[in-house]
N, C-alpha and C. Protein backbone atom coordinates (compact mmCIF):
# COMPACT_ATOMS: atom_id res chain seq x y z
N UNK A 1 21.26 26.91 -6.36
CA UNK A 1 20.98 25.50 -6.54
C UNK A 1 21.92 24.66 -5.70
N UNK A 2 23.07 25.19 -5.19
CA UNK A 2 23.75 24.30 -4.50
C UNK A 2 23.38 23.46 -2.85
N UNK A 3 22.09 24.49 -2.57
CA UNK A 3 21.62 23.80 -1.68
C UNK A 3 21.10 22.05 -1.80
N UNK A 4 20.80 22.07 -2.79
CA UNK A 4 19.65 21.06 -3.35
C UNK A 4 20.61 19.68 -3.87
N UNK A 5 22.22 20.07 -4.19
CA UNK A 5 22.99 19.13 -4.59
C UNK A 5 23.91 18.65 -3.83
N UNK A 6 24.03 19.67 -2.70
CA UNK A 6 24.86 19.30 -1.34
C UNK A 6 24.48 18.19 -0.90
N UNK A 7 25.42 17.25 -0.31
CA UNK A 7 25.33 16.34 0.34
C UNK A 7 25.13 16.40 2.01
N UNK A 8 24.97 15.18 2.69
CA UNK A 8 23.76 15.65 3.79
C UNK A 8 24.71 16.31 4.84
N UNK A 9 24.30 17.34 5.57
CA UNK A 9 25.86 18.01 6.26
C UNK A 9 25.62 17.80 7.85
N UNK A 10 24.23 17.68 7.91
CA UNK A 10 24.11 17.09 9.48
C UNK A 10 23.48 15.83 9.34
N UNK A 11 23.61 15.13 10.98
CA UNK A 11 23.04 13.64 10.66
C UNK A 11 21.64 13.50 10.09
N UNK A 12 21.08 12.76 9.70
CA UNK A 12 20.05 12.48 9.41
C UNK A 12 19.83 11.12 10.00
N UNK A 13 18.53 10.96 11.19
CA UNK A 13 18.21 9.69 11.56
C UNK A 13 16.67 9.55 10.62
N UNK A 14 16.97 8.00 10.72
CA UNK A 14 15.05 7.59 10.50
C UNK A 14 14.65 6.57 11.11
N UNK A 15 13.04 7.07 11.80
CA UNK A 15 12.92 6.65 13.02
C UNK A 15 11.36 6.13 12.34
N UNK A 16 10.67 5.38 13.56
CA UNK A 16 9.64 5.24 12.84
C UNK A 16 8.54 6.33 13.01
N UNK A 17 7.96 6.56 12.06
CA UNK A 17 6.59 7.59 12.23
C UNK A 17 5.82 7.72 13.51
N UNK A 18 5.54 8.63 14.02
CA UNK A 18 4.23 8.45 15.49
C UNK A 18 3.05 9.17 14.51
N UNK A 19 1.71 9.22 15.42
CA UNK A 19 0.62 10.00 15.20
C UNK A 19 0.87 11.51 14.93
N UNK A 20 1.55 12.19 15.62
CA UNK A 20 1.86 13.59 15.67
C UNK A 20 2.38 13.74 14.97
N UNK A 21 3.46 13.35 13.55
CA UNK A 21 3.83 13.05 12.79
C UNK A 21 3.08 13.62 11.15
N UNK A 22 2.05 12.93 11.83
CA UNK A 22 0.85 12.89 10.25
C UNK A 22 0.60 14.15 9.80
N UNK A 23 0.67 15.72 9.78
CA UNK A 23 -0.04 16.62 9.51
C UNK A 23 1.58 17.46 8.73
N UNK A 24 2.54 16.83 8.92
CA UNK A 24 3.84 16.92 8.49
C UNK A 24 4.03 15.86 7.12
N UNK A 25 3.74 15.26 7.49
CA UNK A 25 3.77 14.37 6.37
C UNK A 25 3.01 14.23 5.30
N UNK A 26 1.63 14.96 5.45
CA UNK A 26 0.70 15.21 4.62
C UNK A 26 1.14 16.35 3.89
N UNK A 27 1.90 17.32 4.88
CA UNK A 27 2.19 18.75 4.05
C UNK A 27 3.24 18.12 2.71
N UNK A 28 4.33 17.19 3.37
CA UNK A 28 5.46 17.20 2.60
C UNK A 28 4.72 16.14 1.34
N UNK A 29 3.55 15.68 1.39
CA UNK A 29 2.91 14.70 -0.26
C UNK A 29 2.34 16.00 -0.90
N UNK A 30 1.62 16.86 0.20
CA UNK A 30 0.75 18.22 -1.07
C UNK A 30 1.67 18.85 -1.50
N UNK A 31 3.09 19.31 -1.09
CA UNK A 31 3.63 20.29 -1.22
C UNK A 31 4.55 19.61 -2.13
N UNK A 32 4.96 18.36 -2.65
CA UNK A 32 5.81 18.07 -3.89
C UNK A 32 5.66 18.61 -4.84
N UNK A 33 6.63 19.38 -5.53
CA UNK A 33 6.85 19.38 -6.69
C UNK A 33 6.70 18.79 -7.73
N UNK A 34 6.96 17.32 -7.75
CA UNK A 34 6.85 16.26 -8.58
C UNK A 34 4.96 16.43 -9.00
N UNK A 35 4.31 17.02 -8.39
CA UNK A 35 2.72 16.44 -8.29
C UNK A 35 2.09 17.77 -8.78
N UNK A 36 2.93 18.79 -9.59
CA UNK A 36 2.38 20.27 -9.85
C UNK A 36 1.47 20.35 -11.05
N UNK A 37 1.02 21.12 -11.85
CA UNK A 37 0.85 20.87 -13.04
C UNK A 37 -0.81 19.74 -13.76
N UNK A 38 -0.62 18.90 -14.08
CA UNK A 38 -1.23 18.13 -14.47
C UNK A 38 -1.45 17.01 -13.67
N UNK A 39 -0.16 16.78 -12.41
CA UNK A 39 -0.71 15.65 -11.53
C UNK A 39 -0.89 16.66 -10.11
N UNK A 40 -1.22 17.33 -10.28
CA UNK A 40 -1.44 18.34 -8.76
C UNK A 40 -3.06 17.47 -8.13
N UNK A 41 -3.87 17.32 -8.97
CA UNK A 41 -5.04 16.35 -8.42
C UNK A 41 -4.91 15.03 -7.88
N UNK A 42 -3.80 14.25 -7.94
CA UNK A 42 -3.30 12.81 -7.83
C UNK A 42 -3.00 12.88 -5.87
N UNK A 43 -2.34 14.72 -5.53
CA UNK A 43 -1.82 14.67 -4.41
C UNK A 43 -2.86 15.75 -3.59
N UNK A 44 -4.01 16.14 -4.00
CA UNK A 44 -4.40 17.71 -3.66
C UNK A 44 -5.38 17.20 -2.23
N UNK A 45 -6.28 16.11 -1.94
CA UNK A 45 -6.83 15.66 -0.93
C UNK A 45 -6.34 14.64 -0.17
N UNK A 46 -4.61 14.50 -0.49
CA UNK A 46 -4.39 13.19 0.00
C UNK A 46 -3.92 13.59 1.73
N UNK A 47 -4.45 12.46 2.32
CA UNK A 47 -4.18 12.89 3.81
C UNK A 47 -3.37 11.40 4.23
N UNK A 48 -2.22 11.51 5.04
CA UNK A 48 -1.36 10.83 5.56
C UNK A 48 -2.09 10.65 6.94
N UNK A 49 -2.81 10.35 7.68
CA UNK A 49 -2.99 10.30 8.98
C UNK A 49 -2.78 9.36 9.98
N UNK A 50 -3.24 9.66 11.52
CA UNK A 50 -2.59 9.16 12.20
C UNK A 50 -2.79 7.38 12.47
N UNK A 51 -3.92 7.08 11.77
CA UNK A 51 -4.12 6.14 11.54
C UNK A 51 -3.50 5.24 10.51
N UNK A 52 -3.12 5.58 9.52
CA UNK A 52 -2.54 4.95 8.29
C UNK A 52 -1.00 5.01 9.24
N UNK A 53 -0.84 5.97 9.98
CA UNK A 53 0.88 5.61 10.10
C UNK A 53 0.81 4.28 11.05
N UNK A 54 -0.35 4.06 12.34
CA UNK A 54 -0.39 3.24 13.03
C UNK A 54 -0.53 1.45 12.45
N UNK A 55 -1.40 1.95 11.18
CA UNK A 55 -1.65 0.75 10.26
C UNK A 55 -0.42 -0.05 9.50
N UNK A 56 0.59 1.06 9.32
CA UNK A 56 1.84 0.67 8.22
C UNK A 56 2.98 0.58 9.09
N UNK A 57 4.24 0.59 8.39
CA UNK A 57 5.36 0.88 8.55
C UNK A 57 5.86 1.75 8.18
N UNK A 58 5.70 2.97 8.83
CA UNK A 58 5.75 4.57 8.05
C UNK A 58 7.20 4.95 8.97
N UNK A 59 8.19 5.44 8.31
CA UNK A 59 9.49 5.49 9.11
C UNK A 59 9.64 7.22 8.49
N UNK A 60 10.36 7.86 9.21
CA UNK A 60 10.68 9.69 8.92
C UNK A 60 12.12 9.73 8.88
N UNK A 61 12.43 10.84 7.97
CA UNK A 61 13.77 11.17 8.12
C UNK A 61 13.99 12.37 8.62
N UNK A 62 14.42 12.24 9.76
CA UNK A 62 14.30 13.38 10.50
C UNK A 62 16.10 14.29 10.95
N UNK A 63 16.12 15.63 10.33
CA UNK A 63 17.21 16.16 10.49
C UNK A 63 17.31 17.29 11.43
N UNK A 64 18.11 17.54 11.92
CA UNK A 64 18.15 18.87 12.85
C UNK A 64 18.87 20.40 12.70
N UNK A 65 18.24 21.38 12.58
CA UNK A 65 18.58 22.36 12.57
C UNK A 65 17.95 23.19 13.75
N UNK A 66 18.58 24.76 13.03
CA UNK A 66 18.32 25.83 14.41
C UNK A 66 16.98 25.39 14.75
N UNK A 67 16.01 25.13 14.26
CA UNK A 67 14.83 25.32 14.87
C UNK A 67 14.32 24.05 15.83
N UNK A 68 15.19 23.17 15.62
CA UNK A 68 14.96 21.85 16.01
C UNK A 68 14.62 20.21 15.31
N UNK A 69 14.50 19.20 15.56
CA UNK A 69 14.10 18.32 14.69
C UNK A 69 12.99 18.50 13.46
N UNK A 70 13.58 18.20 12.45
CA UNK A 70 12.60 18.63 11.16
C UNK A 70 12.22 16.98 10.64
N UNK A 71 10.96 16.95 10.00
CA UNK A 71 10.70 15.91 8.98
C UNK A 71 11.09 15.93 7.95
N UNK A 72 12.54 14.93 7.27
CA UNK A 72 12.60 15.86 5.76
C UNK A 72 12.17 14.82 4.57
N UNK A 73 11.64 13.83 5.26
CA UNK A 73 11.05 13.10 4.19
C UNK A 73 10.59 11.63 5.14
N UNK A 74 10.01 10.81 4.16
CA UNK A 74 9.14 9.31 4.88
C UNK A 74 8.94 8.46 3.57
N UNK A 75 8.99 7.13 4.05
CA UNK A 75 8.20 6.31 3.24
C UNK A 75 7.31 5.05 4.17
N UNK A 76 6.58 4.73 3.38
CA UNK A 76 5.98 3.41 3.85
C UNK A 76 5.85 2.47 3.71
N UNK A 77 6.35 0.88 4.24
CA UNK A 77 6.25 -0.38 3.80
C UNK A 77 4.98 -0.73 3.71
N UNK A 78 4.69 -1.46 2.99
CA UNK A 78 3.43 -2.18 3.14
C UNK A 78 3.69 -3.84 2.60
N UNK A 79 3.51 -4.82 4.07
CA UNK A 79 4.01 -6.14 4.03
C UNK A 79 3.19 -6.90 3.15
N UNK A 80 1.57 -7.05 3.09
CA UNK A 80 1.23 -7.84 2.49
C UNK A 80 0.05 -7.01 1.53
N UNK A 81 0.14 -6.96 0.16
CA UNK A 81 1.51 -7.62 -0.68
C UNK A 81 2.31 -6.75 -0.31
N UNK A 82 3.64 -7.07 -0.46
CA UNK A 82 4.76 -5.90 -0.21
C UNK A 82 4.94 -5.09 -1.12
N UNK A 83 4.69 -3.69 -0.99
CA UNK A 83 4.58 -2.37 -1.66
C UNK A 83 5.18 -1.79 -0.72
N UNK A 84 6.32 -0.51 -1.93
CA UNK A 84 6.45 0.60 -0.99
C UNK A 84 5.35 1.76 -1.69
N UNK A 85 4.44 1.79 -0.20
CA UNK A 85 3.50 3.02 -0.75
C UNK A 85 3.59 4.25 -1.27
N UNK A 86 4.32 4.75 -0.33
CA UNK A 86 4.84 6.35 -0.09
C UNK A 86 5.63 6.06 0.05
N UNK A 87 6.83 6.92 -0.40
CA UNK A 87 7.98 7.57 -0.90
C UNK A 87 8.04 8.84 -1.10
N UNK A 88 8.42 9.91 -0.20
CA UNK A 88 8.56 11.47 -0.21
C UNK A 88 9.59 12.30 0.26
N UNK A 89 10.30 13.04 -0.02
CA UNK A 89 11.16 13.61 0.49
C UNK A 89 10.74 15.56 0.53
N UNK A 90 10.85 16.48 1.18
CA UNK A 90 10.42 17.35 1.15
C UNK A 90 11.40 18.06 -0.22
N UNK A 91 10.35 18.88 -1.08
CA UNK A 91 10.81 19.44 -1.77
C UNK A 91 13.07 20.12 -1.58
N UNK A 92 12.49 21.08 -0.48
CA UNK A 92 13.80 21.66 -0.05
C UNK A 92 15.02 20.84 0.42
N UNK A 93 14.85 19.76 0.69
CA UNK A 93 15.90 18.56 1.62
C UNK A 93 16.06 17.57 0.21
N UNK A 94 15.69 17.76 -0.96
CA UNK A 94 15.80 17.04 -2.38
C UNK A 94 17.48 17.18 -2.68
N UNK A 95 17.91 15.92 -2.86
CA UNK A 95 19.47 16.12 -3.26
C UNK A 95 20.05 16.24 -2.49
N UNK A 96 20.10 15.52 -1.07
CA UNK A 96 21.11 15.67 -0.16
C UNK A 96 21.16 14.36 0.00
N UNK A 97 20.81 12.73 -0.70
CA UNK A 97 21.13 11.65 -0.52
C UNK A 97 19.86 10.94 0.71
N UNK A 98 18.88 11.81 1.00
CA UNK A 98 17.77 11.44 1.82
C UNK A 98 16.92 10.00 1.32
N UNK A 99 16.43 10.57 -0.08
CA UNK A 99 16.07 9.29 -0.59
C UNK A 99 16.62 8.30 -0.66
N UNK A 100 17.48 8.07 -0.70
CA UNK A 100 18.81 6.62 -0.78
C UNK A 100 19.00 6.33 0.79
N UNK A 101 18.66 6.84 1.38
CA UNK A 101 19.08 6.72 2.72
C UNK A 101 17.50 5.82 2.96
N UNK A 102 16.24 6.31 2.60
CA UNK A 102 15.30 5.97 3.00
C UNK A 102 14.66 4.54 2.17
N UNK A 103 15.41 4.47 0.80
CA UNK A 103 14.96 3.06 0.25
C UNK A 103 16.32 2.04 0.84
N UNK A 104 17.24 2.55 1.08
CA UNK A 104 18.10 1.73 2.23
C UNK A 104 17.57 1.28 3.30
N UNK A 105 17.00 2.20 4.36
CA UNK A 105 15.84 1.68 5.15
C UNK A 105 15.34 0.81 4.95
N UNK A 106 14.34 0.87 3.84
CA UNK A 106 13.27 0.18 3.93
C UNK A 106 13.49 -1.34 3.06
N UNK A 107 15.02 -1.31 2.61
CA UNK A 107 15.18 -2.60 2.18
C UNK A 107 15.52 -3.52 3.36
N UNK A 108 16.20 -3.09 4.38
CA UNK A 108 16.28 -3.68 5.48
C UNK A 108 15.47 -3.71 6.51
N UNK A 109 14.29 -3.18 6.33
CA UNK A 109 12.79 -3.30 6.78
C UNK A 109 12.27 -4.54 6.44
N UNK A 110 12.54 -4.68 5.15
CA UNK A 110 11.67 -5.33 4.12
C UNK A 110 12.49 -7.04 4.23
N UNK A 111 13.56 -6.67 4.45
CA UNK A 111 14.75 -7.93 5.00
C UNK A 111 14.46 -8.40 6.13
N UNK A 112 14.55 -7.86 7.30
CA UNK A 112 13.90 -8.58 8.47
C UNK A 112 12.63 -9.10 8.77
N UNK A 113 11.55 -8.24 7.74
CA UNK A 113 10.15 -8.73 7.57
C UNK A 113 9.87 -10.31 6.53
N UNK A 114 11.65 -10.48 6.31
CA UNK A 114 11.32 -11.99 5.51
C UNK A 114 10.61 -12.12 4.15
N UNK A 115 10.63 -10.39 4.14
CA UNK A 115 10.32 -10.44 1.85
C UNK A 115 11.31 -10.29 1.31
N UNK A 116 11.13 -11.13 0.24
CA UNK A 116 12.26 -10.91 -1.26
C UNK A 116 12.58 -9.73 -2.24
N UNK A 117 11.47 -8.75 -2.09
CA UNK A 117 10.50 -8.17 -3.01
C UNK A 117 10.02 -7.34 -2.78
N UNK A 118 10.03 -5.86 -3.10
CA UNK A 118 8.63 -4.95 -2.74
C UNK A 118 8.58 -3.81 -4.14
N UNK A 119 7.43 -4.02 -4.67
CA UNK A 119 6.99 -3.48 -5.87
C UNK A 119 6.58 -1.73 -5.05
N UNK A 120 6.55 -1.34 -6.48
CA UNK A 120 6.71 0.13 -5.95
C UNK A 120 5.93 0.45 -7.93
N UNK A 121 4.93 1.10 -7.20
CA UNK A 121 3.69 2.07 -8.50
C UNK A 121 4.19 3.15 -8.30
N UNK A 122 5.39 3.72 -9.25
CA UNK A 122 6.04 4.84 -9.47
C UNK A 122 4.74 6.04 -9.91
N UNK A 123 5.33 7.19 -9.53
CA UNK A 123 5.09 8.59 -10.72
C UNK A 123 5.96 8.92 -11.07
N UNK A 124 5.76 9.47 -12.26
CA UNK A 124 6.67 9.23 -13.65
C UNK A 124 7.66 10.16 -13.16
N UNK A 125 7.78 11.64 -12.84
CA UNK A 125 8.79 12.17 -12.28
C UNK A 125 9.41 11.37 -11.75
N UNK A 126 8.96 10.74 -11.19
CA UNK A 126 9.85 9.80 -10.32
C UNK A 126 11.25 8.39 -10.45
N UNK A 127 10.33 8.77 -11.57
CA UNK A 127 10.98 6.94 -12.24
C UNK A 127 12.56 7.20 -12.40
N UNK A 128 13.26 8.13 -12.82
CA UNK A 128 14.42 7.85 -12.26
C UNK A 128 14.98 7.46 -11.31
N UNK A 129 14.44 8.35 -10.00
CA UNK A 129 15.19 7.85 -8.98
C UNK A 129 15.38 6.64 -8.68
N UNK A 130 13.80 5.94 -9.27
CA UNK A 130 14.11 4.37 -8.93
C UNK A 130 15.00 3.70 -9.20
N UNK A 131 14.67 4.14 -10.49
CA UNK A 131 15.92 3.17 -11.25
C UNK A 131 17.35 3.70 -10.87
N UNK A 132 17.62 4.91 -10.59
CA UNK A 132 19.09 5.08 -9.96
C UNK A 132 19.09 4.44 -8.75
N UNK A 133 17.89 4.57 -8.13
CA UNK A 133 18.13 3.53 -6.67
C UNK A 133 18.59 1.84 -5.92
N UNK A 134 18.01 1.54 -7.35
CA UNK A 134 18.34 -0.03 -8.06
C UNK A 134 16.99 -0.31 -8.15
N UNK A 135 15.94 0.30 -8.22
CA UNK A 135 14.72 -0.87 -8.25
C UNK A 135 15.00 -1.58 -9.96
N UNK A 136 14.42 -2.36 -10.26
CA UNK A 136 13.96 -2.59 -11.30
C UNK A 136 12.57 -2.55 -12.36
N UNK A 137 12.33 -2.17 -13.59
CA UNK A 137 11.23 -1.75 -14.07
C UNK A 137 10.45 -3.16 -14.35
N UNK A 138 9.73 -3.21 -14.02
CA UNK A 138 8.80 -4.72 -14.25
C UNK A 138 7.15 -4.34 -15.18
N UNK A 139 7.08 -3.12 -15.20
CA UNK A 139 5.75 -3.25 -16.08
C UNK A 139 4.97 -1.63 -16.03
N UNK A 140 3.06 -1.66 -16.15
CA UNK A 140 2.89 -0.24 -16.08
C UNK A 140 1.76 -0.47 -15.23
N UNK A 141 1.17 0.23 -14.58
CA UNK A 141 0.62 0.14 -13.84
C UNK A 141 -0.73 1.36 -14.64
N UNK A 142 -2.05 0.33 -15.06
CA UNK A 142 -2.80 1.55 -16.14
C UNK A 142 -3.39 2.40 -15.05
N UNK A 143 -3.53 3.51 -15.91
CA UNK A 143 -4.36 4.58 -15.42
C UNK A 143 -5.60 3.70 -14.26
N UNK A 144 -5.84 4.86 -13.23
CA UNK A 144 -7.30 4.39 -12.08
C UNK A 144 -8.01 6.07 -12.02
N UNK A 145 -8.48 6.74 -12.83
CA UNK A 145 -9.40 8.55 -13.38
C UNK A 145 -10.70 7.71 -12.20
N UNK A 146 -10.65 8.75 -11.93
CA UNK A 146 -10.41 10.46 -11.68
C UNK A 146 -9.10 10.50 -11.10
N UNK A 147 -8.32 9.99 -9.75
CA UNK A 147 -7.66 10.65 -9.27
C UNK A 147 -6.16 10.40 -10.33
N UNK A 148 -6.14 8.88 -10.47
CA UNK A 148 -4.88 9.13 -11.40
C UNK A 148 -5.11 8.87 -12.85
N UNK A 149 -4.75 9.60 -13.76
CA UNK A 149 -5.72 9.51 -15.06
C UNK A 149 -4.59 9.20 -16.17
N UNK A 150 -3.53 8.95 -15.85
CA UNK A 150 -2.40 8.17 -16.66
C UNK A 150 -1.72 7.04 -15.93
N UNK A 151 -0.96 6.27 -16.61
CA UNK A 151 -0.24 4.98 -16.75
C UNK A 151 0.65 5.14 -15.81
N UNK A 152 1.22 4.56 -14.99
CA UNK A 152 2.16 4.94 -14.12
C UNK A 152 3.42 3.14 -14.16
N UNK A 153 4.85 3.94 -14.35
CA UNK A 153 5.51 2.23 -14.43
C UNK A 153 5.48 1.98 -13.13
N UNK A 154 5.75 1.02 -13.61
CA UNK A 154 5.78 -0.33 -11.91
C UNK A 154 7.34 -0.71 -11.86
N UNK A 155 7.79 -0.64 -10.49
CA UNK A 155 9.11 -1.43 -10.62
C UNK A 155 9.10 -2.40 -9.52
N UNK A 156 10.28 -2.83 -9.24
CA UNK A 156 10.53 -3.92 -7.81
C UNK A 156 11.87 -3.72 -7.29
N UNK A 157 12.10 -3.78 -5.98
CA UNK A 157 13.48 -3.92 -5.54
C UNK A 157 13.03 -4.95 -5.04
N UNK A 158 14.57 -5.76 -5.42
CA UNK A 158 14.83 -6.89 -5.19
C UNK A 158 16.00 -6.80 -3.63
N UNK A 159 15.74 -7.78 -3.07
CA UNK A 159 15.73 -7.91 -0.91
C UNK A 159 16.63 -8.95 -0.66
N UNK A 160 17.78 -8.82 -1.52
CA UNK A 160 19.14 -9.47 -0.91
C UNK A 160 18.38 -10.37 0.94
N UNK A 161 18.56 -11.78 1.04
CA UNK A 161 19.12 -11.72 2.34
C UNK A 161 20.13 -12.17 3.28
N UNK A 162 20.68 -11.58 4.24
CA UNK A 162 21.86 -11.30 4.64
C UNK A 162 22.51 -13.02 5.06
């Protein structure tokens, strides 16, 4: 387990998403953990493509090892309304401070884009991190069956500006 709690030991940049990108990024939403079980249908047809990255503000965290630059996680702004869509980190790269690195990002995304604000429709695995991240819990977001068939909370980070 100490892989998973280590802190990050090489750099980690995040850059913004390209097209070539997308078939990596799709692996790392099917292949969560968080989505096994009972929400494995929520993530099982979802496709990240090269179009949605061209459409958004899709940024990667990209680290390097022997094999070369890796994707180890992404999220996506979305300006109007401001949502962060996606939020993912690859299972294996979990616990090395990636996520904090990437809602850091995207608050200063979200800062130069001149919002106050970006709500974020958690999954429930999830909802800690938010709240360790600083978002705040603002409400629930009801069930939308077939694909998501429970309640999911809603939070917001709030967009200091400088």
């Amino acid at each position: 387990m100490g892989s998973r709690t280590s802190r990050i030991s090489r750099p980690i940049t995040i850059r913004r998403a390209v097209a070539r990108d997308a078939k990596r990024l799709t692996r790392i939403v099917r292949g969560s953990g968080a989505y096994e079980g009972k929400y494995a249908a929520a993530v099982a047809g979802y496709r990240v493509g090269p179009d949605y990255i061209e459409a958004h503000r899709v940024f990667a965290a990209v680290g390097s090892d022997e094999q070369g630059d890796r994707v180890l996680g992404f999220y996506s702004l979305v300006l109007a309304p401001p949502e962060l869509d996606l939020l993912f980190v690859a299972d294996e790269a979990q616990g090395r401070g990636i996520g904090r690195l990437l809602v850091a990002h995207m608050r200063s995304e979200a800062r130069a884009a001149g919002l106050d604000r970006v709500k974020v429709v958690s999954h429930r695995p999830a909802e800690g991190f938010y709240h360790r991240a600083g978002a705040v819990r603002t409400g629930t977001a009801p069930a939308n069956p077939p694909a998501v068939p429970w309640d999911r909370p809603e939070f917001e980070f709030r967009v200091a500006s400088e």
